[in-house]
N, C-alpha and C. Protein backbone atom coordinates (compact mmCIF):
# COMPACT_ATOMS: atom_id res chain seq x y z
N UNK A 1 144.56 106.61 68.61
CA UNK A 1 143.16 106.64 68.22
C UNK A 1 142.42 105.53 68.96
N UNK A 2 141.36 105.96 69.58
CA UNK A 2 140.70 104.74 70.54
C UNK A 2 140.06 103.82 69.31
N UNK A 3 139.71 102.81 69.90
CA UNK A 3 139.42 101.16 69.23
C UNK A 3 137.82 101.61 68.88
N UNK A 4 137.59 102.17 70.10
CA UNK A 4 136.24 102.27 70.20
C UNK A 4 135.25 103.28 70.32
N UNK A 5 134.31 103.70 70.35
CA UNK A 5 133.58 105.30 70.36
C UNK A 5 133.05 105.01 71.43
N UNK A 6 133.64 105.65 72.47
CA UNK A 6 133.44 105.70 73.96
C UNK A 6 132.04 106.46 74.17
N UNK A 7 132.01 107.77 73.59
CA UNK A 7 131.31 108.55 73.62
C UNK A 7 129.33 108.10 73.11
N UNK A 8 129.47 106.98 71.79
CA UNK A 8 128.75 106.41 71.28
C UNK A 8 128.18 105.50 72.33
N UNK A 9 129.33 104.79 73.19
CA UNK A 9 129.00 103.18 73.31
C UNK A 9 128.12 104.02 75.17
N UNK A 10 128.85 105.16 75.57
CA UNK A 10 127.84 105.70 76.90
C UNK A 10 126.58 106.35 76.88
N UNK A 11 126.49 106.70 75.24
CA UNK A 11 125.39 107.18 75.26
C UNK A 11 124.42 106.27 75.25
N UNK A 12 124.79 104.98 74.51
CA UNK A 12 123.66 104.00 73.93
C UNK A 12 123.18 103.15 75.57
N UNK A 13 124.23 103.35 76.70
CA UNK A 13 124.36 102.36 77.98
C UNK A 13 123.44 103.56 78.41
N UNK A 14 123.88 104.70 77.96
CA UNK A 14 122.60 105.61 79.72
C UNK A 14 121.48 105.12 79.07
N UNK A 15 121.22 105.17 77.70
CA UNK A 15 119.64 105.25 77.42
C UNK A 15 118.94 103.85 77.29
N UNK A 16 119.74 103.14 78.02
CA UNK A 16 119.16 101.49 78.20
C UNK A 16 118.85 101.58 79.61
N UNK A 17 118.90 99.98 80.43
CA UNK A 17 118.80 99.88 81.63
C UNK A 17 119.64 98.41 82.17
N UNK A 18 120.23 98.26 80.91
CA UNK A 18 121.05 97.42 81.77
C UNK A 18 122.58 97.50 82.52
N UNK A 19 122.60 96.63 83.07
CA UNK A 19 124.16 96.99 83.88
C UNK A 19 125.24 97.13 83.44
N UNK A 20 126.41 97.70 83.78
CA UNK A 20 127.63 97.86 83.09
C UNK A 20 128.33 96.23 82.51
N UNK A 21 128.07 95.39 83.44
CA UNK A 21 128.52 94.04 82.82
C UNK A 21 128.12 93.69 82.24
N UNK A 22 126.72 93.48 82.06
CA UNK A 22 125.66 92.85 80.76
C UNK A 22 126.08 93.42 79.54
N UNK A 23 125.96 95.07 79.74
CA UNK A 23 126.12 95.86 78.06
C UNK A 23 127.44 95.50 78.31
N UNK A 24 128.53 95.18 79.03
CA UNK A 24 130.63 94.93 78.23
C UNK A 24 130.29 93.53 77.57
N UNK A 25 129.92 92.67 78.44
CA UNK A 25 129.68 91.55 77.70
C UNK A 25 128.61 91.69 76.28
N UNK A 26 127.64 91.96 76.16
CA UNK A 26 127.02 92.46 74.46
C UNK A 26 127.86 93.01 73.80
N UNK A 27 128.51 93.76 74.34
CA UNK A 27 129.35 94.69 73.34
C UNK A 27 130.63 93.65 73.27
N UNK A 28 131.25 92.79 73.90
CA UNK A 28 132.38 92.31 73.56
C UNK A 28 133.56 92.92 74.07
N UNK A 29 133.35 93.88 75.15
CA UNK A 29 134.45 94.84 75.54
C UNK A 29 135.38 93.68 76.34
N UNK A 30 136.85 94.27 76.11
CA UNK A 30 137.58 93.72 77.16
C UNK A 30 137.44 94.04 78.49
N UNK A 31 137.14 93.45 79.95
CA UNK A 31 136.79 93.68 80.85
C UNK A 31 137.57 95.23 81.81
N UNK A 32 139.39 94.73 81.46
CA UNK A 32 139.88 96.06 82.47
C UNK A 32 139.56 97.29 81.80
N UNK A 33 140.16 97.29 80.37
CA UNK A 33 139.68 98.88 79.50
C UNK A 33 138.50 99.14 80.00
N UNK A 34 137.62 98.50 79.77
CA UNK A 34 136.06 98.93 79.87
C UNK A 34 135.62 99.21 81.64
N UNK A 35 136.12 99.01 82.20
CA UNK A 35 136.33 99.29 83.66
C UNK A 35 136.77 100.45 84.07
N UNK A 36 138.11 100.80 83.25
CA UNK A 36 139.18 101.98 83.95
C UNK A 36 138.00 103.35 83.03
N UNK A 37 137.68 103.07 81.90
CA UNK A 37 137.13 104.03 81.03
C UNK A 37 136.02 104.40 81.56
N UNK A 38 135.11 103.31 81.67
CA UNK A 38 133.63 103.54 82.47
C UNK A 38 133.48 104.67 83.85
N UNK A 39 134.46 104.20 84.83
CA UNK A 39 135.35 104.76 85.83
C UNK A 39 135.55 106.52 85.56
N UNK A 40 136.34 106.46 84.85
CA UNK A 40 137.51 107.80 84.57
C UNK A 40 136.08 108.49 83.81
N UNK A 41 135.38 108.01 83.22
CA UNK A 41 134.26 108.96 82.45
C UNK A 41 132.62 109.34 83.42
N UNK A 42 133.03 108.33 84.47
CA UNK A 42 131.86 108.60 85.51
C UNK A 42 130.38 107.83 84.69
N UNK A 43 130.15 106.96 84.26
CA UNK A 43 129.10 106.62 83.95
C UNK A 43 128.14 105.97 84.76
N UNK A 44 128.50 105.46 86.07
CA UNK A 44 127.86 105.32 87.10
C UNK A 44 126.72 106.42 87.47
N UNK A 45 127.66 107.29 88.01
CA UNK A 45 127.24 109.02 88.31
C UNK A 45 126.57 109.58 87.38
N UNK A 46 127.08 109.05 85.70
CA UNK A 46 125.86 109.99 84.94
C UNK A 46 124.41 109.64 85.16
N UNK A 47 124.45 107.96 85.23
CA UNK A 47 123.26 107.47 84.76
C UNK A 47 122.63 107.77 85.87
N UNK A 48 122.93 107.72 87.34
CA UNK A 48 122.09 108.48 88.17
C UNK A 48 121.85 109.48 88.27
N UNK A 49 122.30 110.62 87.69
CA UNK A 49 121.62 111.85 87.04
C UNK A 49 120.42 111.91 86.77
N UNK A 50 120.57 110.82 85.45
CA UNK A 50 119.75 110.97 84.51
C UNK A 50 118.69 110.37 85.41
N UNK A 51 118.78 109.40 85.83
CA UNK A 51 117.26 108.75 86.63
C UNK A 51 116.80 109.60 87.47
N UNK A 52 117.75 110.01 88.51
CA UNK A 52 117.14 111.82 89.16
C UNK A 52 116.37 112.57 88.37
N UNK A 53 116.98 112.63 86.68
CA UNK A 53 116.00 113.66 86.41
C UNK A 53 114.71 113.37 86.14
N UNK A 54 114.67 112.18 85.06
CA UNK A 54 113.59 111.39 85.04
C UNK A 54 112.83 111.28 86.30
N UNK A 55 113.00 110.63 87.32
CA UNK A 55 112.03 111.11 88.72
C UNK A 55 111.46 112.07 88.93
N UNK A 56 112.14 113.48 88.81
CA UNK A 56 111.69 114.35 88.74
C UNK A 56 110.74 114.82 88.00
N UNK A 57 110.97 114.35 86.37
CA UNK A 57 110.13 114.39 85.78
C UNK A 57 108.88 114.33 86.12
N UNK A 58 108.79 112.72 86.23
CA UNK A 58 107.13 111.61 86.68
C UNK A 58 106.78 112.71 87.58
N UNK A 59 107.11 112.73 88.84
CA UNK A 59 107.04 113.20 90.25
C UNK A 59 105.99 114.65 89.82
N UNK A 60 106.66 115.58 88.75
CA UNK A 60 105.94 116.87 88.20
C UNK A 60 104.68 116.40 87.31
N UNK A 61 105.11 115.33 86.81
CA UNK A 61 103.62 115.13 85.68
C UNK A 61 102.66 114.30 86.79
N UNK A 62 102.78 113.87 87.92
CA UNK A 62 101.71 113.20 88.64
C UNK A 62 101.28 114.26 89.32
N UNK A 63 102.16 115.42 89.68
CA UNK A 63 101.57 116.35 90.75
C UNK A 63 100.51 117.42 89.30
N UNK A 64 100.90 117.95 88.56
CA UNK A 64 99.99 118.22 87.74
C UNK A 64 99.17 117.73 87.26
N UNK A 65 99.08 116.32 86.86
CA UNK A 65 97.80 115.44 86.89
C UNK A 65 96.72 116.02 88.23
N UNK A 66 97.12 115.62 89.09
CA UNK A 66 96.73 115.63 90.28
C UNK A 66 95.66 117.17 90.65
N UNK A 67 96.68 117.92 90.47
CA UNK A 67 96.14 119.22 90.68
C UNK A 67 94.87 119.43 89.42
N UNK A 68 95.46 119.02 87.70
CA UNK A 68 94.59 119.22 87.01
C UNK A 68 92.78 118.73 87.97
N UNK A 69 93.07 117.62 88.41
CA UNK A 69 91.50 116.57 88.60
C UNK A 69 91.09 117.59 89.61
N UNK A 70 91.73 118.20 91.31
CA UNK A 70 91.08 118.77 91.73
C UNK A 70 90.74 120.25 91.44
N UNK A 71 91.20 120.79 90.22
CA UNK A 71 91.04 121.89 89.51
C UNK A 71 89.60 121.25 88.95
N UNK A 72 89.19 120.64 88.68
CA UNK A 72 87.86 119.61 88.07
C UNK A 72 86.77 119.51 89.02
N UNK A 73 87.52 119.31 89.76
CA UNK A 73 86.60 119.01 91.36
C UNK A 73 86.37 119.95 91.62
N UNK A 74 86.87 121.57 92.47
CA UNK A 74 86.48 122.33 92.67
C UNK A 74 85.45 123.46 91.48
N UNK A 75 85.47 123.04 90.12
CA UNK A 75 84.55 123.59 89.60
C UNK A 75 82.91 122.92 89.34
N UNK A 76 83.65 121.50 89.68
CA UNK A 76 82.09 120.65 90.32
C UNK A 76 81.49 121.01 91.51
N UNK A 77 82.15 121.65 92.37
CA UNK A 77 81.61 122.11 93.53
C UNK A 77 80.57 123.42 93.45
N UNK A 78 81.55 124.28 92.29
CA UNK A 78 81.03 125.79 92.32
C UNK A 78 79.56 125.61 91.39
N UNK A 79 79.55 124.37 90.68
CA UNK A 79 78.56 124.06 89.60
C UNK A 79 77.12 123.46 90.67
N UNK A 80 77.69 122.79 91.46
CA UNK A 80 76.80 122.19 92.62
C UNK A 80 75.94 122.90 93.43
N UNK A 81 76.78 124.15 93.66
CA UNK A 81 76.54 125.20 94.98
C UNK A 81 75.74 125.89 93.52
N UNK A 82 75.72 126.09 92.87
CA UNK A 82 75.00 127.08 91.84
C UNK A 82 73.91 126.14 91.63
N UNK A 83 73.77 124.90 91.50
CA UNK A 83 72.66 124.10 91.24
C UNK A 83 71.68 124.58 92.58
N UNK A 84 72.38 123.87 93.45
CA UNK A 84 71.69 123.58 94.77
C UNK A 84 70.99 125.77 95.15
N UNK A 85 72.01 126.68 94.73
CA UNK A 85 71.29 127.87 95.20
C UNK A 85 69.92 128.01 93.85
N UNK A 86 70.28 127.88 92.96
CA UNK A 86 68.85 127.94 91.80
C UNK A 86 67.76 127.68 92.29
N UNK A 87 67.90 125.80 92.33
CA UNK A 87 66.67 125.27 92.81
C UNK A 87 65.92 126.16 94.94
N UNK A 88 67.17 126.36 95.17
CA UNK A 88 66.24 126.91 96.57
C UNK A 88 65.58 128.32 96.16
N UNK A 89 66.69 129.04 95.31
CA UNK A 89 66.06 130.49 94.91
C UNK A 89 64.89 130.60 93.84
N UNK A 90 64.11 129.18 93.63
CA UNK A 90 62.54 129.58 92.69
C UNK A 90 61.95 129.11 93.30
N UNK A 91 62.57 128.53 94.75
CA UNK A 91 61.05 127.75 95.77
C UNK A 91 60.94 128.82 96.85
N UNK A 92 61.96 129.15 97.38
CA UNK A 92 61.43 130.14 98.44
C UNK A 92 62.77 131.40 98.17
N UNK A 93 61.19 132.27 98.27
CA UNK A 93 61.35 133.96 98.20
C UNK A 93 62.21 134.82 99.61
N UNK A 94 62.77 135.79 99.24
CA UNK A 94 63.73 136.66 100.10
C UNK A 94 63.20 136.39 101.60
N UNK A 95 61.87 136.53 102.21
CA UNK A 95 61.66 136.28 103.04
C UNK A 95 61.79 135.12 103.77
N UNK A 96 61.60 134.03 102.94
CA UNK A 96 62.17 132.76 103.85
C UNK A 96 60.58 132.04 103.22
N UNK A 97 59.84 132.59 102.47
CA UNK A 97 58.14 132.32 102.53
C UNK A 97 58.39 130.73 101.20
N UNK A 98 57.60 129.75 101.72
CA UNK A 98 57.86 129.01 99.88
C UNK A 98 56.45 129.79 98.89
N UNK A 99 57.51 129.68 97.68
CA UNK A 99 56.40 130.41 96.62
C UNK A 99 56.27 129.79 96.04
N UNK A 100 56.67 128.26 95.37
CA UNK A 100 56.80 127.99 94.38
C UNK A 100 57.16 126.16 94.87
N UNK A 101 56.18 125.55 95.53
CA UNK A 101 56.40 124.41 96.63
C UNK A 101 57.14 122.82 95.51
N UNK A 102 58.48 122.30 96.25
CA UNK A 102 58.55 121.47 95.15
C UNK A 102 58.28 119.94 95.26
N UNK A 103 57.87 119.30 94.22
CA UNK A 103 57.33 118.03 94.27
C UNK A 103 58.15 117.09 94.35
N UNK A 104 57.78 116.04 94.45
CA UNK A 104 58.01 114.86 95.89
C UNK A 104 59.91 114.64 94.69
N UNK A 105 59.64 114.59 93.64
CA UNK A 105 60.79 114.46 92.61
C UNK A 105 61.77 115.51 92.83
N UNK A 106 61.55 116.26 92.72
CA UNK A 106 62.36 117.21 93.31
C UNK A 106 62.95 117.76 93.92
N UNK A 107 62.35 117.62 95.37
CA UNK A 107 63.03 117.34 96.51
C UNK A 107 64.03 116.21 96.78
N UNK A 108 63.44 115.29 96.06
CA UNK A 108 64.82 114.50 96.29
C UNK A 108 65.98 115.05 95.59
N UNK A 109 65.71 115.72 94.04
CA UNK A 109 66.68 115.61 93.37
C UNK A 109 67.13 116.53 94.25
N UNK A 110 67.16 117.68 94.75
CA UNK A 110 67.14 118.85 95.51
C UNK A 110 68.15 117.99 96.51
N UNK A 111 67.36 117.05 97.45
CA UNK A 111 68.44 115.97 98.83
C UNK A 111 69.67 115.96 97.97
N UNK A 112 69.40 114.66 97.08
CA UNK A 112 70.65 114.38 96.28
C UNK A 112 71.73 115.34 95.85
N UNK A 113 71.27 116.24 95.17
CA UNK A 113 72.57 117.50 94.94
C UNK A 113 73.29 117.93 95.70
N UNK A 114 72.09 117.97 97.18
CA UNK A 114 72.69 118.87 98.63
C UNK A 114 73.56 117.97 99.28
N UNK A 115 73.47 116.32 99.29
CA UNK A 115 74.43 115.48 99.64
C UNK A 115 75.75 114.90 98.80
N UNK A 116 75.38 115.21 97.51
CA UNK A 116 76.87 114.72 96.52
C UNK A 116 77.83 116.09 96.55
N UNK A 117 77.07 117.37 97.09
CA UNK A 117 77.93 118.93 97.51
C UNK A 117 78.39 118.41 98.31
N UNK A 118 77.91 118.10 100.07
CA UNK A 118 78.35 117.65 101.19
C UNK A 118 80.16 116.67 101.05
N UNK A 119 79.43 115.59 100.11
CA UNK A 119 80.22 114.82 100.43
C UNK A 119 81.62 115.58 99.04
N UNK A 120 81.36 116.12 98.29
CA UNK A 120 81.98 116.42 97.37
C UNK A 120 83.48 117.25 98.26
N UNK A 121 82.60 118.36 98.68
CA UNK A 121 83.21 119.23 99.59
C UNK A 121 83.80 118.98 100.77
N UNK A 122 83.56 117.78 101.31
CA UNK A 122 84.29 117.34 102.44
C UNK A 122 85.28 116.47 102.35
N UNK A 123 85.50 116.26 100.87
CA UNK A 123 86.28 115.43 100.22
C UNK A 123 88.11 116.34 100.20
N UNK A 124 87.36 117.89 99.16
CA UNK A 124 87.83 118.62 98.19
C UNK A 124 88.47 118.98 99.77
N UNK A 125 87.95 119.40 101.00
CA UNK A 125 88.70 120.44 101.78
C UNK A 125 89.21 118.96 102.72
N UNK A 126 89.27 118.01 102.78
CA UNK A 126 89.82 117.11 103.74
C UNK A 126 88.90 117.19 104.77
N UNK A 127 87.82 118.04 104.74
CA UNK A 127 86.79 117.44 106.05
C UNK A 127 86.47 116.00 106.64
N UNK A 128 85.63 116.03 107.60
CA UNK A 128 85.74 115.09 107.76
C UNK A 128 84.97 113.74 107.05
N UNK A 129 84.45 112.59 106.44
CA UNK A 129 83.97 111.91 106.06
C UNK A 129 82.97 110.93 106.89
N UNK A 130 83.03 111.16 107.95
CA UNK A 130 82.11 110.07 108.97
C UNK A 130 80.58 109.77 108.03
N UNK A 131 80.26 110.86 108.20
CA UNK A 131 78.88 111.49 107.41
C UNK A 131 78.95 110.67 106.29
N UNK A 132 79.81 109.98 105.31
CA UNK A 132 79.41 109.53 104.26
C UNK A 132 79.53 108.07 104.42
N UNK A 133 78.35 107.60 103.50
CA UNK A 133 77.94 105.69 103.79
C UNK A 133 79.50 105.63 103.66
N UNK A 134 80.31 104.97 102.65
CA UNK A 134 81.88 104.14 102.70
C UNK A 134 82.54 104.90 102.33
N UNK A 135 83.68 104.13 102.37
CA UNK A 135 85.06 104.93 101.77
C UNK A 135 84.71 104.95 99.88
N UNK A 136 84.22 103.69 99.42
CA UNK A 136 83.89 103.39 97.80
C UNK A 136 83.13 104.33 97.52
N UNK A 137 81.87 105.02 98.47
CA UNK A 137 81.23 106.13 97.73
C UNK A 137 81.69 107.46 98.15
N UNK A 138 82.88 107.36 98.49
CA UNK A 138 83.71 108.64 98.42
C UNK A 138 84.22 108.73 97.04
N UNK A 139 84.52 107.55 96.81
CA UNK A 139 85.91 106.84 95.42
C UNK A 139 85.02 107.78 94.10
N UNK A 140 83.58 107.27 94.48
CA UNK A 140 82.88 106.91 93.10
C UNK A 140 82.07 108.06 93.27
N UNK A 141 81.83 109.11 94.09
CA UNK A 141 81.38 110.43 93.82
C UNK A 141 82.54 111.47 93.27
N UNK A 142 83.85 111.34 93.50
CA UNK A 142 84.60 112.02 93.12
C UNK A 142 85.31 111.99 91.33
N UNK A 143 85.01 110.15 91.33
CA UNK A 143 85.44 109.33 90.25
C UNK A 143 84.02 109.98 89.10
N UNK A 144 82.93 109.99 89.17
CA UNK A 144 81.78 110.33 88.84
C UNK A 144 81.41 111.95 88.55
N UNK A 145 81.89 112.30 89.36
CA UNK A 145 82.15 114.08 89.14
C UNK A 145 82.87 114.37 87.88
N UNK A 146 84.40 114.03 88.20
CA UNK A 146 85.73 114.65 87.13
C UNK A 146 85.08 113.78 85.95
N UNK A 147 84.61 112.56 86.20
CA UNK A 147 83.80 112.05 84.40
C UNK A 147 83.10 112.69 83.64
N UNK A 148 81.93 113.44 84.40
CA UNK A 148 81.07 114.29 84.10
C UNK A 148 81.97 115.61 83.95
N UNK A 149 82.97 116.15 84.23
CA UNK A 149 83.13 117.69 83.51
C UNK A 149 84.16 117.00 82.56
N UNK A 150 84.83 115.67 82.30
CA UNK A 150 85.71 115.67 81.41
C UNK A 150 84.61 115.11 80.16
N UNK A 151 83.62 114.87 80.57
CA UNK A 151 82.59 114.63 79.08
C UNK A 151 81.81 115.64 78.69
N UNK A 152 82.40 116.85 79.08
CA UNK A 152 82.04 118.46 78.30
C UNK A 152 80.78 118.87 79.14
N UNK A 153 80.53 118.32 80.88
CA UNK A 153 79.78 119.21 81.40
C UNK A 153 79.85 120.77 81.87
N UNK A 154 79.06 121.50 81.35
CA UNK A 154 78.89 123.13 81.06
C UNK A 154 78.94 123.35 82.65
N UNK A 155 79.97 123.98 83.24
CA UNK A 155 80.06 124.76 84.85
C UNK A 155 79.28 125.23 85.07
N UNK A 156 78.53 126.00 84.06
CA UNK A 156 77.46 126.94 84.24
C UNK A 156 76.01 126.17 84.42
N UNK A 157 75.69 125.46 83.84
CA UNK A 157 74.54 124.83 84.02
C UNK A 157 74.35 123.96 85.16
N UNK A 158 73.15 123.51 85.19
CA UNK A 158 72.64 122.55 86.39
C UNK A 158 73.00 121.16 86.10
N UNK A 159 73.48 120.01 87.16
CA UNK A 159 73.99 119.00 86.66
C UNK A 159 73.05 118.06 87.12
């Protein structure tokens, strides 16, 4: 009958992080037993398993993070391009004619939408960025977007 619960004492070592000598010494193990056993049961090999899998893990929850935000982004885009077609489709009519001329406020807001699309979209497809003032207002139009649809902005509406 073993002295000891082998089975107990590997489970409690994978789900730590310390080394095989640190946990023999805590535990009080005699050094060769606890050597030939550790050995013959592969606990080396398990515990790198287990960290493989764990990696794997992270590795899947960052790439789905990831994808979630530009899943975020590209419906800021489609929300943008719907802004930006509204406002052109009540100022000028099928012909190209303006019907409906917009004021000095508006046009900007009108600039502004048409450049946070630009830069949004040249972001979302890897275009190129020259076109935009810094790298920080790349950071902080994209950072500024996913804020705004994660604080319950409506896709459908104008932003």
């Amino acid at each position: 009958m073993p002295r000891y619960d082998w089975d107990e004492l590997r489970t409690e070592w994978l789900s730590g992080n310390e080394s095989l000598e640190t946990f023999r010494k805590r535990k009080g193990l005699s050094t060769r037993h606890f050597w030939q056993t550790t050995k013959k049961q592969g606990w080396l090999e398990a515990r790198q398993d287990v960290s493989k899998r764990v990696v794997k893990k992270v590795e899947a929850s960052i790439i789905n993070n990831r994808v979630d935000r530009w899943n975020k982004c590209l419906r800021l885009l489609d929300a943008l391009h719907a802004q930006a077609y509204a406002i052109v489709k009540q100022t000028i009519n099928e012909k190209g004619s303006i019907v409906n001329p917009m004021t000095p406020q508006e046009q900007k807001a009108q600039a502004d939408a048409i450049k946070t699309l630009i830069q949004v979209e040249s972001l979302i497809t890897g275009g190129p960025t020259e076109r935009i003032e810094s790298k920080n207002l790349n950071i902080n139009v994209l950072s500024a977007a996913v804020d705004l649809i994660e604080r319950g902005g409506d896709d459908n509406q104008p932003i």
